[in-house]
Protein backbone atom coordinates (compact mmCIF):
# COMPACT_ATOMS: atom_id res chain seq x y z
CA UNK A 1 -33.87 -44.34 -34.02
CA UNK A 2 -30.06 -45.04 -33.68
CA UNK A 3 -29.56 -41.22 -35.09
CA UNK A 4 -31.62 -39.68 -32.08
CA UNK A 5 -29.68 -41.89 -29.70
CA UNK A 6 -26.50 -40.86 -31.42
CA UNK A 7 -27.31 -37.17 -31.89
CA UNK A 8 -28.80 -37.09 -28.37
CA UNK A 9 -25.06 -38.63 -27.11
CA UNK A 10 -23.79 -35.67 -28.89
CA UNK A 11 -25.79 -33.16 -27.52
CA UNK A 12 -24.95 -34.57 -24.19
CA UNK A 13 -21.52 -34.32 -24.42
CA UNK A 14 -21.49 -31.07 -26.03
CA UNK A 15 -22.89 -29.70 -23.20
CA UNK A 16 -20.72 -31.46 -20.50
CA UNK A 17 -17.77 -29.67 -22.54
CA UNK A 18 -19.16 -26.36 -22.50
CA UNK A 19 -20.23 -26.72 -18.83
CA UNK A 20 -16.83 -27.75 -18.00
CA UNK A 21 -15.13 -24.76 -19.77
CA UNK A 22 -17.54 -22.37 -18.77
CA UNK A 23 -16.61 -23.61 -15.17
CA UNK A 24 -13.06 -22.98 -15.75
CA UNK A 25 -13.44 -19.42 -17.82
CA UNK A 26 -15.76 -18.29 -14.63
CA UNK A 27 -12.80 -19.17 -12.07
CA UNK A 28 -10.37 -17.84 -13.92
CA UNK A 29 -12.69 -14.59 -13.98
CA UNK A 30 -13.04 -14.66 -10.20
CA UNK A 31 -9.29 -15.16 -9.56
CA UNK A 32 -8.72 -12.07 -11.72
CA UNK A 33 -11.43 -10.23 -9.98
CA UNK A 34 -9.77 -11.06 -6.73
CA UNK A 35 -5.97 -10.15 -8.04
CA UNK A 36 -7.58 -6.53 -9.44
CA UNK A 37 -9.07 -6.23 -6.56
CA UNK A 38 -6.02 -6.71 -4.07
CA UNK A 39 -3.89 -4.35 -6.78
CA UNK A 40 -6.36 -1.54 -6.23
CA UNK A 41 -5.94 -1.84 -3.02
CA UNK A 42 -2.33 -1.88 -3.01
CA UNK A 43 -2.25 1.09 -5.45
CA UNK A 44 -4.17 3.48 -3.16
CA UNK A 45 -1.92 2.25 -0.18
CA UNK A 46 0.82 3.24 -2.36
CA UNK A 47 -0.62 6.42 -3.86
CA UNK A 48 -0.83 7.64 -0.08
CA UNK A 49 2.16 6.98 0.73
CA UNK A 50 3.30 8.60 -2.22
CA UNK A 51 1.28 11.71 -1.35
CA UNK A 52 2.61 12.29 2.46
CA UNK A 53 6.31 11.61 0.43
CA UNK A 54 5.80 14.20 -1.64
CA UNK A 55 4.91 16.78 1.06
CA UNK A 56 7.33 16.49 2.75
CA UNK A 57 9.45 16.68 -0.05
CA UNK A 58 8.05 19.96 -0.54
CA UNK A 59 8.22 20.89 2.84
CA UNK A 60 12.39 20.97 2.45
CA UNK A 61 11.75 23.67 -0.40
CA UNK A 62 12.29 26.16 2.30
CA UNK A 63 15.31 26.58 3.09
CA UNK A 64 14.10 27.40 7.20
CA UNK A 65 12.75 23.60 6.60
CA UNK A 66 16.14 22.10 5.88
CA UNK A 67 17.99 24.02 9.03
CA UNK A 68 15.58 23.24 11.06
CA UNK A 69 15.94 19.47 10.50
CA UNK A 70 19.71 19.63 10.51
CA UNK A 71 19.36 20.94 13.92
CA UNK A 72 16.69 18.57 15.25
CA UNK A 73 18.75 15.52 13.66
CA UNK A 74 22.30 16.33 13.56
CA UNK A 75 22.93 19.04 16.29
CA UNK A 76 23.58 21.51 13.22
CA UNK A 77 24.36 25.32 14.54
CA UNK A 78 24.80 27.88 12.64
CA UNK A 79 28.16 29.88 13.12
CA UNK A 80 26.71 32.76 14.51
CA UNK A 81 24.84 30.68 17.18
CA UNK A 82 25.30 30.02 20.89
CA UNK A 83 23.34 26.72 22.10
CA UNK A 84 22.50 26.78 25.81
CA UNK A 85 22.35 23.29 27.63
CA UNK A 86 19.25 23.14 30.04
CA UNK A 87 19.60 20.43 32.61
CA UNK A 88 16.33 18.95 34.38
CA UNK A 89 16.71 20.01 38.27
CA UNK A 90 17.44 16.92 39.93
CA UNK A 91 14.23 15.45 41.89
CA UNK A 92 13.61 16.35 45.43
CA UNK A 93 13.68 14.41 48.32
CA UNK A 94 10.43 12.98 49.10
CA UNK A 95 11.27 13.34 53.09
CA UNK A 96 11.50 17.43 52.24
């Protein structure tokens, strides 16, 4: 009789510890789960990123690219340009 009651005790307690360790295995899985999760999406934000870089990284492979930047950015002209200056016409009068 006292070797049922002890075994049972045993039994008992052998499950509480693998109910409490399976607890902590399964959050430990979830937080994982959630950190994968939050990588992935930070690796396709990143690989997108990395694809409109690269395009335009390709786009200054032409050389009409690059001038065309240094003019829009820097006021670059070549030597054997003239620039012309357009100025807005001033506003009219509303009375006219």
């Amino acid at each position: 009789m006292i070797q049922k009651i002890i075994y049972i005790i045993c039994l008992v307690l052998t499950l509480g510890i693998i109910v409490k360790y399976g607890k902590d295995v399964y959050s430990d899985y979830a937080a994982a789960k959630a950190e994968k999760e939050k990588l992935t999406a930070d690796m396709m934000r990143i690989s997108d990123e990395n694809d409109k870089l690269q395009k335009k990284l390709d786009g200054f492979s032409n050389s009409e690219t690059v001038i065309k930047e240094l003019k829009a950015r820097f006021n670059y002209k070549l030597p054997q340009e003239k620039v012309i200056i357009v100025a807005p016409e001033k506003a009219q009068k509303a009375s006219e």
